[in-house]
N, C-alpha and C. Protein backbone atom coordinates (compact mmCIF):
# COMPACT_ATOMS: atom_id res chain seq x y z
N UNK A 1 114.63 100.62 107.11
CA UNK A 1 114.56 102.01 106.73
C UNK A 1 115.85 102.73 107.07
N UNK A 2 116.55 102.57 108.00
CA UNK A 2 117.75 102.93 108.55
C UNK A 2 118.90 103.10 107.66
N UNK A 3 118.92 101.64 106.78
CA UNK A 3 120.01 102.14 105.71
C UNK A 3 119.54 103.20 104.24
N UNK A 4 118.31 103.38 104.08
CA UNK A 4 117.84 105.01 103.17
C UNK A 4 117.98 105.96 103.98
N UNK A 5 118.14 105.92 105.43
CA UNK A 5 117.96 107.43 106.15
C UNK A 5 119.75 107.40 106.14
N UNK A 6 120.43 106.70 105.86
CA UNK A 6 121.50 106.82 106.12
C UNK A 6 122.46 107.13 105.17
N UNK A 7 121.54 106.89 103.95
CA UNK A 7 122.16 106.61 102.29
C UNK A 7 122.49 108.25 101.91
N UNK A 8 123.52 108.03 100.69
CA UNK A 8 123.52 109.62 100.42
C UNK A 8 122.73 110.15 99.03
N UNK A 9 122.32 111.08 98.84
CA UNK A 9 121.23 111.55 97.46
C UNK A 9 122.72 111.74 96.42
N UNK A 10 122.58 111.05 95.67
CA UNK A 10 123.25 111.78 94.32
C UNK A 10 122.71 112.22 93.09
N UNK A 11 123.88 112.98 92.30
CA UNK A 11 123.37 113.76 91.19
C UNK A 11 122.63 112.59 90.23
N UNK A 12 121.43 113.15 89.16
CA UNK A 12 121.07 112.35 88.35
C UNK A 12 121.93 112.54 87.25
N UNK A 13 122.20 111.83 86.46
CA UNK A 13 122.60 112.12 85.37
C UNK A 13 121.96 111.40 83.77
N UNK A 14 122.89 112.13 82.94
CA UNK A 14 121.86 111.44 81.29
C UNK A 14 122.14 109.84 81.31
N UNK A 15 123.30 109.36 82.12
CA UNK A 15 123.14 108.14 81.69
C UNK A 15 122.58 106.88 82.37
N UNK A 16 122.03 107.45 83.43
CA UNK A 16 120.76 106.78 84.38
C UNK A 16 119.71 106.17 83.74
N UNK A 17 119.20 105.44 84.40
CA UNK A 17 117.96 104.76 84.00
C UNK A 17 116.86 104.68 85.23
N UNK A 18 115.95 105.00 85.27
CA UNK A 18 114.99 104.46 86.28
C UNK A 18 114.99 103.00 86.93
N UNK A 19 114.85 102.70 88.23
CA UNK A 19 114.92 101.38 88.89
C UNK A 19 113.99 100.31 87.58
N UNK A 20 114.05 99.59 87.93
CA UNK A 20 112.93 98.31 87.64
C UNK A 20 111.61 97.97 89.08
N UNK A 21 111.08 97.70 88.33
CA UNK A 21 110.12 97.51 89.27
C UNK A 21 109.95 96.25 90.57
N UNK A 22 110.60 95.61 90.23
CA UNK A 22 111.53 94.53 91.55
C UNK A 22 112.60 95.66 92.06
N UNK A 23 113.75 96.24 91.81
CA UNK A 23 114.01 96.86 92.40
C UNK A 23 113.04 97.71 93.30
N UNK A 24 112.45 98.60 93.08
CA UNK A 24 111.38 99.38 93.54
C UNK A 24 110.72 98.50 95.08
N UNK A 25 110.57 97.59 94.58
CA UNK A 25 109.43 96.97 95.55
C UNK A 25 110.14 96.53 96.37
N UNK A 26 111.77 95.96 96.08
CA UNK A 26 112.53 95.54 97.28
C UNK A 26 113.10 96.99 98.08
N UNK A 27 112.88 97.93 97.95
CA UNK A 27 113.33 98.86 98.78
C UNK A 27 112.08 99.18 99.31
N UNK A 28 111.14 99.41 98.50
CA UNK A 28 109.70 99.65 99.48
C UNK A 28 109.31 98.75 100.57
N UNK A 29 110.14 97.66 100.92
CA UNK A 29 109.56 96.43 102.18
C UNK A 29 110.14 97.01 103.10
N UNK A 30 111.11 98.54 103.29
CA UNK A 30 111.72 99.07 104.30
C UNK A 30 111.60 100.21 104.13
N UNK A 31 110.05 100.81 103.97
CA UNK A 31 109.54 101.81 103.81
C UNK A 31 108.11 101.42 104.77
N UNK A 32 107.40 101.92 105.60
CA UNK A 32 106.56 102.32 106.24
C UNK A 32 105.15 103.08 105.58
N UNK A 33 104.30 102.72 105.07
CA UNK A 33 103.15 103.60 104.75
C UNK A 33 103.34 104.35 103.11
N UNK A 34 104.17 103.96 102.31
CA UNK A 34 104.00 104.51 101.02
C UNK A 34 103.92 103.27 100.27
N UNK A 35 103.04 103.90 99.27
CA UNK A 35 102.41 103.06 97.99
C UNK A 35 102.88 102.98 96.73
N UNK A 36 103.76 102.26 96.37
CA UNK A 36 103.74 102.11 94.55
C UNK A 36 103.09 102.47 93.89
N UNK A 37 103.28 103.51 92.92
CA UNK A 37 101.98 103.58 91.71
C UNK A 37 102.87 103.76 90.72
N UNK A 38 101.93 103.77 89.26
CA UNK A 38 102.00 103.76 88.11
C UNK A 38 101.15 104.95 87.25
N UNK A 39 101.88 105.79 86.62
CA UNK A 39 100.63 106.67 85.74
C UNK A 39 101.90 106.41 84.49
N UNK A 40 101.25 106.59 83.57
CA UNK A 40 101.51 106.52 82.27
C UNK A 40 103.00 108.24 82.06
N UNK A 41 102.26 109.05 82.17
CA UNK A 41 102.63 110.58 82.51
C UNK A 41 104.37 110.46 83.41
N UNK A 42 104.40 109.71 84.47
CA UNK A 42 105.83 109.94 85.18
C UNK A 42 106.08 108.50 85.60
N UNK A 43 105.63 107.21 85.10
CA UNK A 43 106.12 105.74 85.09
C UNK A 43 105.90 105.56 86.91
N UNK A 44 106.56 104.79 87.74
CA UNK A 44 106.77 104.48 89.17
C UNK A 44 106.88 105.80 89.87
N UNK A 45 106.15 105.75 90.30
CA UNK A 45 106.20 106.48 91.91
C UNK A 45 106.21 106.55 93.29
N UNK A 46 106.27 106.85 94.56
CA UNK A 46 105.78 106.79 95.79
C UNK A 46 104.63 107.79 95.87
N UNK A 47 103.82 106.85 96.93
CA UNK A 47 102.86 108.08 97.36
C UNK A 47 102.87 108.14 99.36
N UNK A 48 102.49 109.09 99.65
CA UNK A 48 102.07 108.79 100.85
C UNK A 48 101.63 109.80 101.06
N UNK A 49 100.46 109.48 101.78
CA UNK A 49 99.33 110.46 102.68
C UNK A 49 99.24 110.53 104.03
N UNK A 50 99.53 111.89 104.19
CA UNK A 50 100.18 112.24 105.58
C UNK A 50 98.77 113.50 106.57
N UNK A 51 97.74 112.78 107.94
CA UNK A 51 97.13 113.16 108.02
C UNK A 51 97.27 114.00 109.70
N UNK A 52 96.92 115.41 110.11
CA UNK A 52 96.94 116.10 111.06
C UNK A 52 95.68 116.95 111.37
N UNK A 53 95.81 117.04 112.52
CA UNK A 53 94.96 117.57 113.36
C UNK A 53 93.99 119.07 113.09
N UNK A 54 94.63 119.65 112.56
CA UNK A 54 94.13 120.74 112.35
C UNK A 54 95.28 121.82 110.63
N UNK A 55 94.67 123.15 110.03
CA UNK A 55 95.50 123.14 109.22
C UNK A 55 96.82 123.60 109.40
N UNK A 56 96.54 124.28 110.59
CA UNK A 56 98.00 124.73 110.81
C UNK A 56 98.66 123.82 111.12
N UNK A 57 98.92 123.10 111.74
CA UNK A 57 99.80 121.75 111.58
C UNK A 57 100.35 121.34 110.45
N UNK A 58 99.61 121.18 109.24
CA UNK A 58 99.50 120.70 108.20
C UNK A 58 100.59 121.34 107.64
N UNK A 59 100.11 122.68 107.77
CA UNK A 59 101.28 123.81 106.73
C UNK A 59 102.41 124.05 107.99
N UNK A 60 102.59 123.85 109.05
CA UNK A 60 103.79 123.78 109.76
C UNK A 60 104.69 122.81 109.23
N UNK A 61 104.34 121.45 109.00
CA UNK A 61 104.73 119.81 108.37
C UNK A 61 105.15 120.34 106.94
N UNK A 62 104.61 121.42 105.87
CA UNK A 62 104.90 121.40 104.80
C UNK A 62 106.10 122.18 104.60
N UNK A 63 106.17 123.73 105.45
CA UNK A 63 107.31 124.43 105.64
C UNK A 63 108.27 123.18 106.16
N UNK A 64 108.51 122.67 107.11
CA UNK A 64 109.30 121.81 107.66
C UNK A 64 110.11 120.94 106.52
N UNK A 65 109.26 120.25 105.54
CA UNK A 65 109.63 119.62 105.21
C UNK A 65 110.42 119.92 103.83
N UNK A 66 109.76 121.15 103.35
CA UNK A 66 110.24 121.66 102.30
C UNK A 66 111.95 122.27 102.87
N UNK A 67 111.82 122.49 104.08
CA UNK A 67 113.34 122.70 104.06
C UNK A 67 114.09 121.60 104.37
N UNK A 68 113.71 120.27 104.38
CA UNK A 68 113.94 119.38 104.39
C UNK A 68 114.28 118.72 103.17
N UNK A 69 113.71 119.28 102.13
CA UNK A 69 113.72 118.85 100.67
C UNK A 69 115.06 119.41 100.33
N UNK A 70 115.08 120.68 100.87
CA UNK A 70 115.98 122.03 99.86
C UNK A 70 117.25 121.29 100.41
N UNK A 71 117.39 120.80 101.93
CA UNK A 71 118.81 120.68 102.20
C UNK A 71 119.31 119.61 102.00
N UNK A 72 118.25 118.31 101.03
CA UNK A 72 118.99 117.22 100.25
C UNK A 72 118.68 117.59 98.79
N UNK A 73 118.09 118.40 98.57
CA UNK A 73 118.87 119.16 96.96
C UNK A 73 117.27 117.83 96.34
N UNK A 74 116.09 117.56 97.10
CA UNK A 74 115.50 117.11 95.80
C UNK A 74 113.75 117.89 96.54
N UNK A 75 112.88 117.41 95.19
CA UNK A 75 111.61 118.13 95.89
C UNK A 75 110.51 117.38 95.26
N UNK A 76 109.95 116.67 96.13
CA UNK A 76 108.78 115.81 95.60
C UNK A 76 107.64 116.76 95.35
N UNK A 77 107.21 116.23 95.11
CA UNK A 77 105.45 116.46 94.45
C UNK A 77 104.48 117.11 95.83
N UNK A 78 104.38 117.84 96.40
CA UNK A 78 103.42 118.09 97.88
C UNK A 78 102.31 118.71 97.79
N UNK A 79 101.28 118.65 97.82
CA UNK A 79 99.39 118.96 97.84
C UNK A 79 99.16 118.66 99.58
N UNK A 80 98.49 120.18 99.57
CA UNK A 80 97.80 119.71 100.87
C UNK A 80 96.04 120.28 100.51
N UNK A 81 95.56 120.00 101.09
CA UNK A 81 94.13 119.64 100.85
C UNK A 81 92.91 119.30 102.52
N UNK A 82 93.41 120.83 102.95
CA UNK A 82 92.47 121.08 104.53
C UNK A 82 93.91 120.63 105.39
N UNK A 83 93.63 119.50 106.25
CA UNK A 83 94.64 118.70 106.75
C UNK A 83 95.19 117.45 106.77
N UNK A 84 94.81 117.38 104.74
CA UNK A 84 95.83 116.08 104.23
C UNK A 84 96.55 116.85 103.86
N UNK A 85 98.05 116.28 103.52
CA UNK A 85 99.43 116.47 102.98
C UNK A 85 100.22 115.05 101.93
N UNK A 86 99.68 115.21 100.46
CA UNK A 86 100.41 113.86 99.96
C UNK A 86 101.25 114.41 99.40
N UNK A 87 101.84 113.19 99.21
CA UNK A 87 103.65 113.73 98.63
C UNK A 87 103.95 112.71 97.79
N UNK A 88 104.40 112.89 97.20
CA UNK A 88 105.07 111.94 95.70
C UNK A 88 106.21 112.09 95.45
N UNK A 89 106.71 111.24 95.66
CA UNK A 89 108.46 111.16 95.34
C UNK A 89 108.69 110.19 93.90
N UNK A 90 109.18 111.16 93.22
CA UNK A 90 109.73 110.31 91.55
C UNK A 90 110.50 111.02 91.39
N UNK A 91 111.50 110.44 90.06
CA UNK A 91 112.73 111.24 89.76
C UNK A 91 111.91 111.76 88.00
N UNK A 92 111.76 112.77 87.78
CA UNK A 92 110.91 113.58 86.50
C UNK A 92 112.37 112.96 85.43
N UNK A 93 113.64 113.27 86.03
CA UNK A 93 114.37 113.40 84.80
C UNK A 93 114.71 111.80 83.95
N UNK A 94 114.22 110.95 85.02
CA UNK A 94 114.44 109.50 84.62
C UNK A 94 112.59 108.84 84.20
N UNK A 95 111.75 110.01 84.52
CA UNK A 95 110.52 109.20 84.75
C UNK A 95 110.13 108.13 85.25
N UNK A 96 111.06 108.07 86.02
CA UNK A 96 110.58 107.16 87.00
C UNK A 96 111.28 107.32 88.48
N UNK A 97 111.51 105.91 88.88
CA UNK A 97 112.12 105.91 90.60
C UNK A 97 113.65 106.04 90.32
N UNK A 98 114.41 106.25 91.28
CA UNK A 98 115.73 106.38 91.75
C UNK A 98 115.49 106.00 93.04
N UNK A 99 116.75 105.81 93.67
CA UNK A 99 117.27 105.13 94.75
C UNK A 99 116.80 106.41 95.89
N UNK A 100 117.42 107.64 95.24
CA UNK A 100 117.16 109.12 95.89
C UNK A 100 115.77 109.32 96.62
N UNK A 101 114.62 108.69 95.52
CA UNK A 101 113.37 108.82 96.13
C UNK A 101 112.89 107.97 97.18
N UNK A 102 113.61 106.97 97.67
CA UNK A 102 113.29 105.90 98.38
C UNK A 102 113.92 106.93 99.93
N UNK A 103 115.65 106.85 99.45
CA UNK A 103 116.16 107.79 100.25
C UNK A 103 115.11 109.20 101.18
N UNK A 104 114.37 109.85 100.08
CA UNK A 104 114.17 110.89 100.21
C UNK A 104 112.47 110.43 101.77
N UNK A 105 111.92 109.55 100.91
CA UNK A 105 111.08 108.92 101.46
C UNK A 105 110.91 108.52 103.14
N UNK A 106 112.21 108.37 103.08
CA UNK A 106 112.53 107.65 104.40
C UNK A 106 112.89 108.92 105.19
N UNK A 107 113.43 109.87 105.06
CA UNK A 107 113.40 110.95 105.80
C UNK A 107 112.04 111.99 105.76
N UNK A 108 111.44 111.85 105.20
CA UNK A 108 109.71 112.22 104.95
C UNK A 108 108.91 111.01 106.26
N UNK A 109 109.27 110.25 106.40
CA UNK A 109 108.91 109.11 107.21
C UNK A 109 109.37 109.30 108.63
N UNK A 110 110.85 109.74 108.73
CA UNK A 110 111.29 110.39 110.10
C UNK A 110 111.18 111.75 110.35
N UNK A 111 110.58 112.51 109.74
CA UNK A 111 110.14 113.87 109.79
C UNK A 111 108.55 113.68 110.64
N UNK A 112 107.99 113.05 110.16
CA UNK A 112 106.58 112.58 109.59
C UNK A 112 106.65 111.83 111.88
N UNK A 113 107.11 110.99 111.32
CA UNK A 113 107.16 110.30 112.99
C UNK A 113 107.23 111.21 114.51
N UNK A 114 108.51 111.83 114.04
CA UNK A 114 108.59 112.83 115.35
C UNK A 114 108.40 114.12 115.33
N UNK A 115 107.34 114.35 114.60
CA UNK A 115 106.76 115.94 114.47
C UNK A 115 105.90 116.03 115.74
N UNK A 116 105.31 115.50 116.67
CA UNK A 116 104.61 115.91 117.77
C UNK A 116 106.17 116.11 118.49
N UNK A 117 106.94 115.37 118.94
CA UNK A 117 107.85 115.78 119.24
C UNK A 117 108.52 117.18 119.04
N UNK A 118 108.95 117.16 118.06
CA UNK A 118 109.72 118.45 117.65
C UNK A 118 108.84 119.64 117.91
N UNK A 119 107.40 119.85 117.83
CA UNK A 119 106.68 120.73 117.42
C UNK A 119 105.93 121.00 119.04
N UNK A 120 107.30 119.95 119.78
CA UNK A 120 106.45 120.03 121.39
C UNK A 120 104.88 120.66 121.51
N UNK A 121 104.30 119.52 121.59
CA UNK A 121 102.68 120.20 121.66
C UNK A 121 102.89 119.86 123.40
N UNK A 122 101.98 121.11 123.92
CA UNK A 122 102.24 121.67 125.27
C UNK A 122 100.61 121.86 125.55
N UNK A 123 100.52 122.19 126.98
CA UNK A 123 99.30 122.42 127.54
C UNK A 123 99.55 124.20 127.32
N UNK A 124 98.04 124.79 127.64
CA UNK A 124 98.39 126.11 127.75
C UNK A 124 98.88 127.21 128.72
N UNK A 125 99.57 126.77 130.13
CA UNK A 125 99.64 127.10 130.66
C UNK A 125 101.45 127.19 130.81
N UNK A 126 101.86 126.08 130.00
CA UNK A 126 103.39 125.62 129.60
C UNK A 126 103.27 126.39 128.65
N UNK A 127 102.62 126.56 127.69
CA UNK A 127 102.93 127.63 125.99
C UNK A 127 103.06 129.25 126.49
N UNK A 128 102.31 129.26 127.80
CA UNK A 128 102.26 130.80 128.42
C UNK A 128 103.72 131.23 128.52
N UNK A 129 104.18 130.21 129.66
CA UNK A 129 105.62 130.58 130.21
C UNK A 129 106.76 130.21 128.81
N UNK A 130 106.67 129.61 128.12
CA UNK A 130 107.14 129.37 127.10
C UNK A 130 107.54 131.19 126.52
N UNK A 131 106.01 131.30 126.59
CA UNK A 131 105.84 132.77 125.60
C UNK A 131 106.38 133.84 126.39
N UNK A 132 106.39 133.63 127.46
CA UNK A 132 106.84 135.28 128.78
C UNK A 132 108.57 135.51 128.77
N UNK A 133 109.14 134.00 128.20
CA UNK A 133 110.86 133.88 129.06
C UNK A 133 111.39 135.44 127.68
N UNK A 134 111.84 135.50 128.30
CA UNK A 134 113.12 135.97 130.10
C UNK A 134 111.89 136.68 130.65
N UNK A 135 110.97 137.08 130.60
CA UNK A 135 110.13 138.24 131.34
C UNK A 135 109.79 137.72 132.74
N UNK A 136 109.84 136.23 132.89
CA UNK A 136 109.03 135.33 134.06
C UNK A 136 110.44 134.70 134.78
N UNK A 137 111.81 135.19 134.33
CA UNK A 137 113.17 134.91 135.38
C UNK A 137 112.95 135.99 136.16
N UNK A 138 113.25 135.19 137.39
CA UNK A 138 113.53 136.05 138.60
C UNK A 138 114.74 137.45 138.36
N UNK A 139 115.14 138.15 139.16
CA UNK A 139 116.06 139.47 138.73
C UNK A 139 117.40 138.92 139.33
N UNK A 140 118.25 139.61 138.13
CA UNK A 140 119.56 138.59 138.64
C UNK A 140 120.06 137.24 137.76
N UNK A 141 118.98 136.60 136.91
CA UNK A 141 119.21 135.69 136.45
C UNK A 141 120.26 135.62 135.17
């Protein structure tokens, strides 16, 4: 997965073609938890279903990630549904996969991993003092 988190997104253009489907599947063996599909409507896709605790979580993970989308310039497919979140990564203008979506995937995957992290879940007595600073520094500080 390391070399898609590392890869860079480029422009699509008219004279692209969508992967093949061996392509596809050899980049998906370094993908974590997303599924190949097929609809008639947008050819190859990724899917992955991404599940949390409660909804606010859910829509914390979706803001997050949507600015996650905006600052590699692409934007999958995102439904949330209580506290599922699936996401679909395809390229519309090729109808099918690109390299981008695999790319894109894999940082949806490291987003996805260290969100308890980032989102430091705390006891409530740590979220207190969290919530008081500067009010709870001594004078002078």
């Amino acid at each position: 997965m390391d070399y898609l988190k590392e890869a860079i997104v480029v422009d699509i253009n008219d004279n692209m073609q969508a992967m093949s489907v061996e392509q596809a599947k050899q980049h998906l063996e370094h993908l974590e938890n997303w599924e190949l599909m097929y609809e008639d409507s947008r050819g190859y896709h990724l899917l992955r279903c991404l599940c949390f605790d409660d909804t606010d979580k859910a829509r914390e993970f979706v803001a997050e990630l949507k600015a996650l989308c905006e600052s590699m310039n692409m934007m999958p497919n995102i439904q949330m549904n209580g506290t599922d979140v699936s996401i679909v990564c395809y390229t519309s203008q090729l109808n099918g996969l690109h390299r981008n979506d695999f790319i894109m995937a894999a940082h949806i995957n490291d987003l996805y991993m260290h969100w308890d992290s980032i989102m430091e879940d705390c006891d409530k007595v740590t979220q207190a003092s969290y919530d008081s600073f500067p009010a709870s520094d001594p004078p002078g500080y």
